[in-house]
N, C-alpha and C. Protein backbone atom coordinates (compact mmCIF):
# COMPACT_ATOMS: atom_id res chain seq x y z
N UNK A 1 -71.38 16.07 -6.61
CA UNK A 1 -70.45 16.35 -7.71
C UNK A 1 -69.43 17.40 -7.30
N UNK A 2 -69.73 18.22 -6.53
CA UNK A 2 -68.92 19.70 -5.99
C UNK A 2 -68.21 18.93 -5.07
N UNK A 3 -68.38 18.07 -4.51
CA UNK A 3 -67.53 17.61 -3.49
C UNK A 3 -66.45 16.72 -3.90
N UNK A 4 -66.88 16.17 -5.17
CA UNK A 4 -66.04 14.99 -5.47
C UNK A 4 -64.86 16.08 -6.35
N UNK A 5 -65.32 16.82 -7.49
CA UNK A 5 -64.70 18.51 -8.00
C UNK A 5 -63.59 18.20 -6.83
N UNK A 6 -64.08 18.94 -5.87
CA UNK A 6 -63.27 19.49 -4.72
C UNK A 6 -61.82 18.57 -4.64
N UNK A 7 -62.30 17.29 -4.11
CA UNK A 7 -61.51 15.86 -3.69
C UNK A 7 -60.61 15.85 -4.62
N UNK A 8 -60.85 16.28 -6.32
CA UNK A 8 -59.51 16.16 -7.23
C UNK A 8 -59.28 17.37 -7.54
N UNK A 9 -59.56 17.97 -7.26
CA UNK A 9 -58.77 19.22 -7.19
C UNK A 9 -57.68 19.59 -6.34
N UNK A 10 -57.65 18.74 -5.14
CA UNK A 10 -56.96 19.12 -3.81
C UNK A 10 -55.98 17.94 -4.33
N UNK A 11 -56.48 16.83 -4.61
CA UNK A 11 -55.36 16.23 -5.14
C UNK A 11 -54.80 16.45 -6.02
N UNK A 12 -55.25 17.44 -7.33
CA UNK A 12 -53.93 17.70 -8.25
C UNK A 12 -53.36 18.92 -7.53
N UNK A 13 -53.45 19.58 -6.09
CA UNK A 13 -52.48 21.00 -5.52
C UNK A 13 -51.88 20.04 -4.87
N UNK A 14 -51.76 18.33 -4.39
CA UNK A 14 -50.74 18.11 -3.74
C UNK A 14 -49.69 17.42 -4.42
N UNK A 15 -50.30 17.31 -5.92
CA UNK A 15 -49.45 16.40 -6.77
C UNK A 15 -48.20 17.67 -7.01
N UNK A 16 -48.58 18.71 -7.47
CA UNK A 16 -48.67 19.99 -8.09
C UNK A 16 -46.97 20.62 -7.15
N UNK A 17 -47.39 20.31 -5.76
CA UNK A 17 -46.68 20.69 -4.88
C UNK A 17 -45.71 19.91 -4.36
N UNK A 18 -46.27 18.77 -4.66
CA UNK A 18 -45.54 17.69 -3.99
C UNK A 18 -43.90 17.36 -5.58
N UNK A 19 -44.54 17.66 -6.75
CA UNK A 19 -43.48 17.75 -7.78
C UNK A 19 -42.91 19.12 -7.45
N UNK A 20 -43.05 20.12 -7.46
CA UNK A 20 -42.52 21.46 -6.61
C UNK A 20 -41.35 21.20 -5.73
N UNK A 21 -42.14 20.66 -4.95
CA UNK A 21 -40.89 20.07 -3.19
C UNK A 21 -39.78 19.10 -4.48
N UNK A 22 -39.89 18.14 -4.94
CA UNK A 22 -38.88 17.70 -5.82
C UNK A 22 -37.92 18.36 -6.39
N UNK A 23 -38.54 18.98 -7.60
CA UNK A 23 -37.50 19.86 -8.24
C UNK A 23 -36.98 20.97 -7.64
N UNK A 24 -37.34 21.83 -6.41
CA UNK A 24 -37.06 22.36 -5.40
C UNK A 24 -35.37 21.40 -5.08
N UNK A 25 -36.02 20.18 -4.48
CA UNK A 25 -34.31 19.75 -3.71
C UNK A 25 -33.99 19.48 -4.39
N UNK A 26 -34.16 18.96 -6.25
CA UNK A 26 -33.10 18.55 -6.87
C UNK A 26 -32.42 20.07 -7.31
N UNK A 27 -32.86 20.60 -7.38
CA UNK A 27 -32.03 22.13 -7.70
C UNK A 27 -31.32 23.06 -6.28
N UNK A 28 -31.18 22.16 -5.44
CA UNK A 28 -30.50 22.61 -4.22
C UNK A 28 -29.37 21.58 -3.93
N UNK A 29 -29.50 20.38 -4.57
CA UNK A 29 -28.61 19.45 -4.75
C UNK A 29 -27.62 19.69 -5.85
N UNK A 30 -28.36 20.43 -6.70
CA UNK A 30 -27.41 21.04 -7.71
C UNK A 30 -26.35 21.82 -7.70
N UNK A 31 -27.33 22.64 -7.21
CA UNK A 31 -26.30 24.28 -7.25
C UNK A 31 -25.11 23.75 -5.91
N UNK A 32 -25.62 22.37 -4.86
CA UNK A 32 -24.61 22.33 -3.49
C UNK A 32 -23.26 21.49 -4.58
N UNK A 33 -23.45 20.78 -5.46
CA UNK A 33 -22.47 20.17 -6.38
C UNK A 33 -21.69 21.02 -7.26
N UNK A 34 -22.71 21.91 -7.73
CA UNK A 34 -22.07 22.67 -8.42
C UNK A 34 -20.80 23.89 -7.87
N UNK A 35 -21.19 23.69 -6.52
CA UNK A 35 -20.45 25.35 -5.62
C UNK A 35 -19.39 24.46 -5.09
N UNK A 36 -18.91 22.93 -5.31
CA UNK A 36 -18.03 22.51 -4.56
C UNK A 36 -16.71 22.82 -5.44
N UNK A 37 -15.78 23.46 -4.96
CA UNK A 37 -14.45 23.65 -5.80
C UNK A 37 -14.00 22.64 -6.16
N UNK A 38 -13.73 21.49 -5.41
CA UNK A 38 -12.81 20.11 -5.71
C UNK A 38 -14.04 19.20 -6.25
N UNK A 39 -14.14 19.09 -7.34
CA UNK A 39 -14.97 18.49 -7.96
C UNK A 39 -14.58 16.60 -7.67
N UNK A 40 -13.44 16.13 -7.17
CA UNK A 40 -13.24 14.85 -6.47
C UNK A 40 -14.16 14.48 -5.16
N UNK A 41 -14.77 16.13 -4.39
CA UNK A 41 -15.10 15.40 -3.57
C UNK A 41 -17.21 15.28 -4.12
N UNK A 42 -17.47 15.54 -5.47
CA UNK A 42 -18.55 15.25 -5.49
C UNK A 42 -18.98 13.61 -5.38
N UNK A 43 -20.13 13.14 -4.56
CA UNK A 43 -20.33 11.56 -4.71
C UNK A 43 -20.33 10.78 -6.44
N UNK A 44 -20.01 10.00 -6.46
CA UNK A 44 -20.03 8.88 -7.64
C UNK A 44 -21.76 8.57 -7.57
N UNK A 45 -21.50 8.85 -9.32
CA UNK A 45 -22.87 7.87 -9.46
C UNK A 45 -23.16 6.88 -9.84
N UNK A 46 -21.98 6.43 -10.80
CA UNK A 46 -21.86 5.56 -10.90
C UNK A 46 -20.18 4.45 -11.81
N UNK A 47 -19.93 3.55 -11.67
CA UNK A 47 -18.48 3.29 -12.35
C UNK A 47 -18.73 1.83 -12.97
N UNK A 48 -17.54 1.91 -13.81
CA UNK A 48 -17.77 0.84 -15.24
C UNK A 48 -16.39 0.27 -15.31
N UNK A 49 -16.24 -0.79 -15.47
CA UNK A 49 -14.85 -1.76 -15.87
C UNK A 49 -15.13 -2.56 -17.43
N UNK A 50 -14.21 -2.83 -17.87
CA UNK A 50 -14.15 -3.89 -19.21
C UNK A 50 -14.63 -5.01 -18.24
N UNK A 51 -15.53 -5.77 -19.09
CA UNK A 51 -15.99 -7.00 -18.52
C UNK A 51 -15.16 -8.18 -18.81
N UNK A 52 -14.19 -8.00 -19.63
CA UNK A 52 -12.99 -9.32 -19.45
C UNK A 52 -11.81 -9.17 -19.18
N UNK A 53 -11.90 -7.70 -18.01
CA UNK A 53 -10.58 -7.62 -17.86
C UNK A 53 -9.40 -8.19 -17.31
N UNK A 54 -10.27 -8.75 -16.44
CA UNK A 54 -8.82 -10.64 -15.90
C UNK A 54 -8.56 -11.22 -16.94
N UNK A 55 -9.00 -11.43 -18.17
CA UNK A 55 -8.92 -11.89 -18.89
C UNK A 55 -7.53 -11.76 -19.56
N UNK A 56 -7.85 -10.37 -20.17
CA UNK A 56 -6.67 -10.10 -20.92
C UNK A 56 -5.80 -8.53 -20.08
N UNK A 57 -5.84 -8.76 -18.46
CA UNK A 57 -5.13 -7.83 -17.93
C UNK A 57 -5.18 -6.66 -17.98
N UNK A 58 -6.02 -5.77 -19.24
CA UNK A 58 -6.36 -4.46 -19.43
C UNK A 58 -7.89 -4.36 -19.64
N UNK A 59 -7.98 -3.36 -18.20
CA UNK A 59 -9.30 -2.69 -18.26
C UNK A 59 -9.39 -1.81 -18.27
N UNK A 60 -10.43 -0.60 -18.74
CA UNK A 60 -10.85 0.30 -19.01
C UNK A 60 -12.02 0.85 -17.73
N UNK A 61 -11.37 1.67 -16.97
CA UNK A 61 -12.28 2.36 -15.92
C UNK A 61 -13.00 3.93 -16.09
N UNK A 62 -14.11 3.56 -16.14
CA UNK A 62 -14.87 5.10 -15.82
C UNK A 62 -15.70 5.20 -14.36
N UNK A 63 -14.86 6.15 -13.95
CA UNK A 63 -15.90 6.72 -12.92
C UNK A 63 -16.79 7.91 -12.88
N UNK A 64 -17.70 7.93 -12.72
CA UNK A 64 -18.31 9.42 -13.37
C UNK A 64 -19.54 9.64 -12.21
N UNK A 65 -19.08 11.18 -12.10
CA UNK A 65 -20.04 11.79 -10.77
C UNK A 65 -20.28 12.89 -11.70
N UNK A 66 -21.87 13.07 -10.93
CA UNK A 66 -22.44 14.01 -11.43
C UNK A 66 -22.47 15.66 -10.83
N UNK A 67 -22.06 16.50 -11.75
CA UNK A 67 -22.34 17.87 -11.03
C UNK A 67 -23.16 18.34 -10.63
N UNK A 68 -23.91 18.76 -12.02
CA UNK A 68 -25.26 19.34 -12.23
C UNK A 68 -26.20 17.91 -12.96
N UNK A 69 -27.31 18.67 -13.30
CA UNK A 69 -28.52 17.62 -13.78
C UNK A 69 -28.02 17.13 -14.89
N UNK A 70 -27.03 18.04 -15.67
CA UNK A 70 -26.64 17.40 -16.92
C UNK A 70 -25.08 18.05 -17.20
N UNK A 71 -24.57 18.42 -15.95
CA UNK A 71 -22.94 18.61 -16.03
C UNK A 71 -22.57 17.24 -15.42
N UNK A 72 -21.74 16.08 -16.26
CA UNK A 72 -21.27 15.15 -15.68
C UNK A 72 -19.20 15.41 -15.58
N UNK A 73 -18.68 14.80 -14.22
CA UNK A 73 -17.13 14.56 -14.68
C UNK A 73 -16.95 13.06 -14.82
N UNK A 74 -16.23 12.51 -16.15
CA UNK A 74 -15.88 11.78 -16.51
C UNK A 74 -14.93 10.63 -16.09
N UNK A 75 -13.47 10.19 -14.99
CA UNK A 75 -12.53 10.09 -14.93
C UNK A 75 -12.27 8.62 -15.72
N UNK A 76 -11.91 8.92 -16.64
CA UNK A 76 -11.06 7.49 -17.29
C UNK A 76 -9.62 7.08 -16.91
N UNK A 77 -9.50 5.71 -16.71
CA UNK A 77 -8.33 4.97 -16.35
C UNK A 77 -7.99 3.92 -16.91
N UNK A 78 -6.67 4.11 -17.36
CA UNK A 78 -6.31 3.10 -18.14
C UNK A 78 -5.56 1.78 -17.50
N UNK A 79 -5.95 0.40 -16.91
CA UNK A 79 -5.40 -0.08 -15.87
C UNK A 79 -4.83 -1.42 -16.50
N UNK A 80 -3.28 -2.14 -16.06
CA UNK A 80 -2.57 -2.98 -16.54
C UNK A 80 -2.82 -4.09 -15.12
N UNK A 81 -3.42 -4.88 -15.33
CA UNK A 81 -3.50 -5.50 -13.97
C UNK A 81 -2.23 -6.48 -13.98
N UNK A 82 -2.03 -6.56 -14.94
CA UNK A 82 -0.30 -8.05 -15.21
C UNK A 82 0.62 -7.52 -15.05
N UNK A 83 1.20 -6.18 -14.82
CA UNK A 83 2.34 -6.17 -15.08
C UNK A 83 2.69 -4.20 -13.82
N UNK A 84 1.90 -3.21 -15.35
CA UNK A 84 2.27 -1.97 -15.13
C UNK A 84 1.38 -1.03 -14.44
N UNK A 85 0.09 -1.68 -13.39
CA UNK A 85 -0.21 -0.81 -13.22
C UNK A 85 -1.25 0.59 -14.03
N UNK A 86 -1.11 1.57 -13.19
CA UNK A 86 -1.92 2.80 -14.03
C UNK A 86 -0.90 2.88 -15.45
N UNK A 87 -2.11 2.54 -16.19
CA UNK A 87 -0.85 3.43 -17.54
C UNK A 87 -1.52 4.48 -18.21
N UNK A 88 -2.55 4.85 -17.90
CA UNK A 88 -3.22 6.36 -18.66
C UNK A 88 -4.10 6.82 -18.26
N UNK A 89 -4.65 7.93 -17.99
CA UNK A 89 -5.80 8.47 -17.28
C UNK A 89 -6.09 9.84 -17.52
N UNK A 90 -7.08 10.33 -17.76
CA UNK A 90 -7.70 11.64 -18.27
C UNK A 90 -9.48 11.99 -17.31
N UNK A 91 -9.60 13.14 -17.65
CA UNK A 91 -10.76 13.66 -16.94
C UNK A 91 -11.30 14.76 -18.23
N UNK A 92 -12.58 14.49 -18.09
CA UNK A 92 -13.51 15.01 -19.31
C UNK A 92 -14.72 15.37 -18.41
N UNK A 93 -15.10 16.64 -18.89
CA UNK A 93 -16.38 17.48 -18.23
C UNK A 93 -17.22 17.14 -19.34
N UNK A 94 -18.46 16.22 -19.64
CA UNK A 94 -19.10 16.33 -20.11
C UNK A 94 -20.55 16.42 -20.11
N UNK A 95 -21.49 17.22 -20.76
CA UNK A 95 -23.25 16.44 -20.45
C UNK A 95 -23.40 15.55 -21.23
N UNK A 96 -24.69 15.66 -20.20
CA UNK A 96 -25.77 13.93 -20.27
C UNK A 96 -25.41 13.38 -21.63
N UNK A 97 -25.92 14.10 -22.77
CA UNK A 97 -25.97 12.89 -24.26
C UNK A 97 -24.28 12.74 -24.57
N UNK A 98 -23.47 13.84 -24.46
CA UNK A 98 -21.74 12.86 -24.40
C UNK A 98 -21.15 11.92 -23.59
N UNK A 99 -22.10 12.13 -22.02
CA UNK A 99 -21.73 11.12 -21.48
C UNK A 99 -22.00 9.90 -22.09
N UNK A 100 -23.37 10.04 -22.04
CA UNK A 100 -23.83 8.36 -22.40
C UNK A 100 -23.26 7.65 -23.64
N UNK A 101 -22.75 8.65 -24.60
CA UNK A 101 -22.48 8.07 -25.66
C UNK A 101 -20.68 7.96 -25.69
N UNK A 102 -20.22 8.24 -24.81
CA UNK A 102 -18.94 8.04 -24.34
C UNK A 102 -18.84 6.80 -23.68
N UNK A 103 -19.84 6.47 -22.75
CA UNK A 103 -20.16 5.04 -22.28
C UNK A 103 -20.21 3.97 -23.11
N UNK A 104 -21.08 4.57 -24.31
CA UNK A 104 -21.57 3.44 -25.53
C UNK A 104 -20.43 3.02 -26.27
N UNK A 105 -19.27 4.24 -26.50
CA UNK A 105 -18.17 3.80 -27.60
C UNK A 105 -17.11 3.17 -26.55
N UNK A 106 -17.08 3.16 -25.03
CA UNK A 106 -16.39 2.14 -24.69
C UNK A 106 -16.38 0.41 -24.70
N UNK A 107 -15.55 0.39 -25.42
CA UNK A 107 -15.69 -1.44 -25.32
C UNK A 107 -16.06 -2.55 -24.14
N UNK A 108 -17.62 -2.89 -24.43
CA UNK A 108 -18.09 -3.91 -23.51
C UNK A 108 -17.93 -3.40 -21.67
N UNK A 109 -18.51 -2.81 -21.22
CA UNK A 109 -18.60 -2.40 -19.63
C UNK A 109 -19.35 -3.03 -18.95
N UNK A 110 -18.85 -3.19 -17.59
CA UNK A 110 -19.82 -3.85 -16.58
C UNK A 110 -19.94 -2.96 -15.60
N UNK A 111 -21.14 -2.53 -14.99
CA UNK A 111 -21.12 -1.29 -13.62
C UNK A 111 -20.41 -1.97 -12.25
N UNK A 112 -19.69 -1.72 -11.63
CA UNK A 112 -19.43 -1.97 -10.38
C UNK A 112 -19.38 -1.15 -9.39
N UNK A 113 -18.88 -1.37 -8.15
CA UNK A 113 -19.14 -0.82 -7.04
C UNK A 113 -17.83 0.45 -7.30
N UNK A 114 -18.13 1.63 -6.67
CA UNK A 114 -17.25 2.40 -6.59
C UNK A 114 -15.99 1.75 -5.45
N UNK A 115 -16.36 1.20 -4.67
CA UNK A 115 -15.43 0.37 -3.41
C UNK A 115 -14.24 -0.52 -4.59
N UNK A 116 -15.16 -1.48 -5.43
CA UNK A 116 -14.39 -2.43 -6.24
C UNK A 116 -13.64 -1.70 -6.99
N UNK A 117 -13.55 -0.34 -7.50
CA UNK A 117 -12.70 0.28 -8.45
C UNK A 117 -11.79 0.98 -7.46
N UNK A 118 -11.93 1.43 -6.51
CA UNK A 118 -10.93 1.85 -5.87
C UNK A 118 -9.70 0.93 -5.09
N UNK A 119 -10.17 0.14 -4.71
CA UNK A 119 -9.43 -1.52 -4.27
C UNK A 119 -8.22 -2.26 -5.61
N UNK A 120 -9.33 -2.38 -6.66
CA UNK A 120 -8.28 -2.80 -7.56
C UNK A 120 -7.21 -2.10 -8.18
N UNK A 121 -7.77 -0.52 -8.10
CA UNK A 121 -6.51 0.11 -8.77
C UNK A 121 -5.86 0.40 -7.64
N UNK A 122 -5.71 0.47 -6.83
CA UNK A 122 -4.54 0.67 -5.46
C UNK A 122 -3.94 -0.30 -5.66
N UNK A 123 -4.65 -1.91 -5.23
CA UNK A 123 -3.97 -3.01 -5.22
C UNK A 123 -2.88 -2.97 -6.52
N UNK A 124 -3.21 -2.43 -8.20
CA UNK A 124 -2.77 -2.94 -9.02
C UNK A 124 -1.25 -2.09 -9.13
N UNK A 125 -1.56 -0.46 -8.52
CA UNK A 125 -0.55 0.21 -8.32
C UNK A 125 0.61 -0.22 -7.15
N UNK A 126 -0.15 -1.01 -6.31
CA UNK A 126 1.07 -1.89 -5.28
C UNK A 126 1.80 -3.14 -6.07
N UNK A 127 0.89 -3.48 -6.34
CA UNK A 127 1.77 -5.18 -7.28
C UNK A 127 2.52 -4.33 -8.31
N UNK A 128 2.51 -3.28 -9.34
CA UNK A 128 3.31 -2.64 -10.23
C UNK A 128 4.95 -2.28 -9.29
N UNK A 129 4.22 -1.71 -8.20
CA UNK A 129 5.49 -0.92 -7.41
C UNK A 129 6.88 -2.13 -7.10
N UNK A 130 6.17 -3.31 -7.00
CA UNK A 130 7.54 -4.24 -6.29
C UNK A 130 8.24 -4.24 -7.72
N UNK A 131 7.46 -3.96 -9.16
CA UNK A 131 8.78 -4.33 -9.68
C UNK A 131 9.53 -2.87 -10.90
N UNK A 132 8.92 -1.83 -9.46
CA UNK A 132 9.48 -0.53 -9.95
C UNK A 132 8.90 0.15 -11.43
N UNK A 133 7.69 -0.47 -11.16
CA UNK A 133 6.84 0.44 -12.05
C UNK A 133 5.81 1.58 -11.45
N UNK A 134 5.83 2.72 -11.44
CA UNK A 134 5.06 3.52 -11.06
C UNK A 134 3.80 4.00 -12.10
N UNK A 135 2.94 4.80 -11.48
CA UNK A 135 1.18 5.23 -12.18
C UNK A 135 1.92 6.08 -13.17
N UNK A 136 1.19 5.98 -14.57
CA UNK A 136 1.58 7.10 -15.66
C UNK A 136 1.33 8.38 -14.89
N UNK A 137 2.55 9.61 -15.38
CA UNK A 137 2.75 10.60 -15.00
C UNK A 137 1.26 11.92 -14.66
N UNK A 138 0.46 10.88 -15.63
CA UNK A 138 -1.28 11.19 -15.23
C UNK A 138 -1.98 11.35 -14.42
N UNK A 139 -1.50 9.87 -13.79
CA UNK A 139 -2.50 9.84 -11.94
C UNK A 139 -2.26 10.94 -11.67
N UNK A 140 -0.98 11.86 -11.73
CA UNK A 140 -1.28 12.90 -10.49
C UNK A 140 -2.20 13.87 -10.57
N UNK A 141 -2.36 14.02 -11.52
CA UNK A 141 -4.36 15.00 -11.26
C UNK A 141 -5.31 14.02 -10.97
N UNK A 142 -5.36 12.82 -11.37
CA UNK A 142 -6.17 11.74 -11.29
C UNK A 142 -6.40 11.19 -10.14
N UNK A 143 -5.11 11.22 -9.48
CA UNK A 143 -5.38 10.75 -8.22
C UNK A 143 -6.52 10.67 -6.86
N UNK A 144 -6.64 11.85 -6.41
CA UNK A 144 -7.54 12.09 -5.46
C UNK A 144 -9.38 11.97 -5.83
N UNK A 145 -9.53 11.69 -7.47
CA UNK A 145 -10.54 10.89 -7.90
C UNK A 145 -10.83 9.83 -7.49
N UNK A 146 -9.63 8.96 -7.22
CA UNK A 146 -9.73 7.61 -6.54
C UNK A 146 -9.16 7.83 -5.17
N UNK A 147 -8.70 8.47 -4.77
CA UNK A 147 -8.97 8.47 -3.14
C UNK A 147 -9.74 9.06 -2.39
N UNK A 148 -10.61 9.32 -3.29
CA UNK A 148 -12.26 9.71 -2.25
C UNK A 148 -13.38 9.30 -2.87
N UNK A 149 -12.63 7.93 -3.05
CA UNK A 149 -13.62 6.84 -3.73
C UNK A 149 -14.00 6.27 -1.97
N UNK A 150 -15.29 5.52 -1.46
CA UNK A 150 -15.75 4.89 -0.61
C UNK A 150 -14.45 3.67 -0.77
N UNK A 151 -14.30 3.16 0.74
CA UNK A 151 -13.30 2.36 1.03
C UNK A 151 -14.01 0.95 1.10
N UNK A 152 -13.68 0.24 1.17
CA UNK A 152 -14.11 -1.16 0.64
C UNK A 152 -13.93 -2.19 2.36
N UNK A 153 -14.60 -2.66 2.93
CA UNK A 153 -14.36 -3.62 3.84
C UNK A 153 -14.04 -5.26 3.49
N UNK A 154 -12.68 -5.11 2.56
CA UNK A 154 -11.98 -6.38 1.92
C UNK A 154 -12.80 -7.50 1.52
N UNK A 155 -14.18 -6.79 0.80
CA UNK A 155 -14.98 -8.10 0.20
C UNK A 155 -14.63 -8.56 -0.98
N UNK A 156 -13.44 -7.90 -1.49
CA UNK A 156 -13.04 -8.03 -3.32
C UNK A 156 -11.67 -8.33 -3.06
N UNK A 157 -11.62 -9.69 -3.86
CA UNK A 157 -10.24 -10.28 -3.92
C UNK A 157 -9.73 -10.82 -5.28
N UNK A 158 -9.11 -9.87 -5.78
CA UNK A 158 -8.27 -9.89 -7.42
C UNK A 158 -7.09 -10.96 -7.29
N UNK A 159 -7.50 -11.52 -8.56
CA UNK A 159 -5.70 -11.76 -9.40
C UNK A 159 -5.43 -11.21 -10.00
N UNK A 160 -3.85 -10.64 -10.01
CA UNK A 160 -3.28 -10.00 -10.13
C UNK A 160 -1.78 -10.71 -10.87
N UNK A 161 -1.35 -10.00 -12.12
CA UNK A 161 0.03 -10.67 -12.61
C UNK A 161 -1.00 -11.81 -13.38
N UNK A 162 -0.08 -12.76 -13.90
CA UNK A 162 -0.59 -13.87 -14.30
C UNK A 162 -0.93 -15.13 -13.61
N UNK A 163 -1.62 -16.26 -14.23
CA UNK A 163 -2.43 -17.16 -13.26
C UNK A 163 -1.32 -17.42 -11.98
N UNK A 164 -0.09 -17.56 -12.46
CA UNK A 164 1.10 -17.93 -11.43
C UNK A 164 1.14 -16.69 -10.20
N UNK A 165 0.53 -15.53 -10.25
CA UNK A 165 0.97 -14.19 -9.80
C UNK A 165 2.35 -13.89 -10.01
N UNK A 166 2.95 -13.95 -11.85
CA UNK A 166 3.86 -13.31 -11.43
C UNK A 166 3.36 -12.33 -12.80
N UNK A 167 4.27 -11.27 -12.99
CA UNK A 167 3.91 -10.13 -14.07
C UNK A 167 4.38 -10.21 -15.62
N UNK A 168 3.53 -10.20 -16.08
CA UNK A 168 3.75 -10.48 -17.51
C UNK A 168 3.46 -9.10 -18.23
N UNK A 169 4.22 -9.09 -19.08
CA UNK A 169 4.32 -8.02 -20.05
C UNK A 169 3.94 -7.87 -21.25
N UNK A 170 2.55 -7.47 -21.45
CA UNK A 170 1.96 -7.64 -23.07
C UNK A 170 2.27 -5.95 -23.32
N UNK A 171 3.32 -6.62 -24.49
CA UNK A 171 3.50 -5.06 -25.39
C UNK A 171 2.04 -4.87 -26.54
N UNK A 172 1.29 -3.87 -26.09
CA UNK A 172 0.66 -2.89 -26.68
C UNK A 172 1.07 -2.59 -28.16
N UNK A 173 0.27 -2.36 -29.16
CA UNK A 173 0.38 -2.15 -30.46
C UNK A 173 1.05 -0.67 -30.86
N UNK A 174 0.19 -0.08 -29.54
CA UNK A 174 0.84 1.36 -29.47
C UNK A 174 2.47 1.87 -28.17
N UNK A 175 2.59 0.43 -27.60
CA UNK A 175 4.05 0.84 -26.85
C UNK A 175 5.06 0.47 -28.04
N UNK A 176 5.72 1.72 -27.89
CA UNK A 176 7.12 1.39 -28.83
C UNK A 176 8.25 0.63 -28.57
N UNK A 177 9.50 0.25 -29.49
CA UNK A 177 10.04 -0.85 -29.04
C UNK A 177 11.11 -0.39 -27.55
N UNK A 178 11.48 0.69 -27.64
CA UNK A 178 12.16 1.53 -26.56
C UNK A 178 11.60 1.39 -25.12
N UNK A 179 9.80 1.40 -25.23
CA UNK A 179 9.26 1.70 -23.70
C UNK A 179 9.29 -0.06 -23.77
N UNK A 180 9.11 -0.95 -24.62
CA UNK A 180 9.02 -2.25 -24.06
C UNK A 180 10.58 -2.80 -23.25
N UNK A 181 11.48 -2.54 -23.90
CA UNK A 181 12.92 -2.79 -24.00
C UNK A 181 12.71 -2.26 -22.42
N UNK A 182 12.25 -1.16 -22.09
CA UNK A 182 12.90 -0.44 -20.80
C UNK A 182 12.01 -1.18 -19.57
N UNK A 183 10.61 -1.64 -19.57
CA UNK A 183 10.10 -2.40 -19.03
C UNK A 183 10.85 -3.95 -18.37
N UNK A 184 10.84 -4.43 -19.90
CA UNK A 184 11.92 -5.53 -19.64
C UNK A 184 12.78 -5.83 -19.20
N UNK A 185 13.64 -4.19 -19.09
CA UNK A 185 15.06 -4.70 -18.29
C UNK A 185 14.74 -4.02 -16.58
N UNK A 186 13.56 -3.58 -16.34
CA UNK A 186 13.37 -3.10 -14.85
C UNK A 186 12.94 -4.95 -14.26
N UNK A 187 12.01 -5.60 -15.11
CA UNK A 187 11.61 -6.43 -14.40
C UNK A 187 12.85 -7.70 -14.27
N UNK A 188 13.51 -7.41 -15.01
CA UNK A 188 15.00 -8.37 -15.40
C UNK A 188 15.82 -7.80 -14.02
N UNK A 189 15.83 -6.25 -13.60
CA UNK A 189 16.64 -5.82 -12.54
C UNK A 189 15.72 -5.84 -11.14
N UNK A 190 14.33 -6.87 -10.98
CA UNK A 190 13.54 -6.78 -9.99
C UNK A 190 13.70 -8.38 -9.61
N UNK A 191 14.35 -9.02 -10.24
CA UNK A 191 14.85 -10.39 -10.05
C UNK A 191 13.14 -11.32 -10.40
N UNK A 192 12.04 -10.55 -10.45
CA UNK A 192 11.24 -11.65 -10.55
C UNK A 192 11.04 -12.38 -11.93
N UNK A 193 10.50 -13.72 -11.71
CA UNK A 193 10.18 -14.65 -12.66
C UNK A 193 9.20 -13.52 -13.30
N UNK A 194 8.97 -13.80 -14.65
CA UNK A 194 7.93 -12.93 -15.88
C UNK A 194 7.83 -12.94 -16.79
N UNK A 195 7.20 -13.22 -17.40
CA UNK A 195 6.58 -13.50 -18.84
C UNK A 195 6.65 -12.36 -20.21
N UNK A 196 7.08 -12.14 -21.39
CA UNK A 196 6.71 -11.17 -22.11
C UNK A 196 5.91 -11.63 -23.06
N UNK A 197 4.74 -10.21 -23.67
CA UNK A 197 3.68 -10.92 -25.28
C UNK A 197 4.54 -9.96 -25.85
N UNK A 198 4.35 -10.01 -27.17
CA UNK A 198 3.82 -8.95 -28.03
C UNK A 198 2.42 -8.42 -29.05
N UNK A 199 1.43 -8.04 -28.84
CA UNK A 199 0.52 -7.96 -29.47
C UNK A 199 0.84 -7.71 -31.17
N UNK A 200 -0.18 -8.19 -32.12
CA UNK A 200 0.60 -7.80 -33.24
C UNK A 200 0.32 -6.47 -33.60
N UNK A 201 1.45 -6.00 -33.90
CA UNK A 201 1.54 -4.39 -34.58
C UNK A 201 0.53 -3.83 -35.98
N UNK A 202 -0.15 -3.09 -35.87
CA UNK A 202 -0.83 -2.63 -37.85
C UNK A 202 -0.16 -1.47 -37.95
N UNK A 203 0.67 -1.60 -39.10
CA UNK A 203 1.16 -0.56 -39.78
C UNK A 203 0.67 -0.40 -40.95
């Protein structure tokens, strides 16, 4: 009986220790995330797209790396795959229960590869550029979020523009008639073929 005593006893000092050694490196993993100044270059843990966003050309990107155990950064992107490119983007420091529930109030998400989110929004900011649309005045803090995203070895291949690849222009409920008008006449002065919507307005 003293021997067998013994046998679980030694096994709950290695359980004991062996959870020790754990929370040990996760709190050395912490504080190494936490002491990094450029919070872009912490790793991704994980990223989210609208799941019909070929669909209807606008998706909704979160990428979100973790600081601490329950300091998360947020980066949201607002992406026009038909036409404009980046059109909005923000960064939010939040913990664990705002994250998740920031996740929840986004409309319909699918997880993807950090590679696949960095690929499509480059690509979508190149197809914007030929017809002289540039990233909302946003990307530029935003930016280097997605360029120290992992690089992709060209396994992801988007459409882009409409089924034809050319760029179509769905006015937004919230673009006014001024930013549509000014859209319209860049892609009118880019010579390409293109399509315009209008979504309907609630006033």
């Amino acid at each position: 009986m003293a021997l067998s005593q013994n046998k679980r006893n030694q096994q709950i000092a290695k359980k004991k220790k062996k959870k020790k050694e754990i929370l040990q490196a996760k709190k050395q993993e912490d504080n190494k995330c936490s002491a990094i100044s450029d919070l872009s270059l912490i790793p991704v843990e994980e990223c989210y797209i609208t799941e019909n966003w070929q669909e209807g050309g606008l998706g909704c990107i979160l990428i979100i790396r973790k600081r601490m155990d329950t300091q998360f950064i947020v980066t949201n992107i607002l992406l026009d795959t038909y036409c404009l490119g980046v059109k909005n983007c923000q960064n939010h420091k939040l913990n664990l229960e705002d994250k998740n529930q920031y996740i929840r109030n986004a409309i319909q998400l699918m997880p993807v590869a950090a590679e696949y989110i960095k690929k499509l929004i480059n690509e979508s900011i190149k197809f914007a550029s030929q017809f002289n649309f540039k990233p909302h005045p946003s990307y530029t803090s935003i930016k280097r979020y997605v360029d120290n995203l992992p690089d992709t070895e060209d396994i992801y291949d988007f459409q882009l523009g409409d089924k034809e690849g050319n760029p179509l222009y769905i006015q937004e409920p919230y673009d006014s008639d001024e930013f549509a008008f000014e859209v319209t006449e860049k892609l009118q002065n880019s010579g390409a073929e293109f399509n315009t919507m209008m979504l309907m307005k609630q006033y």
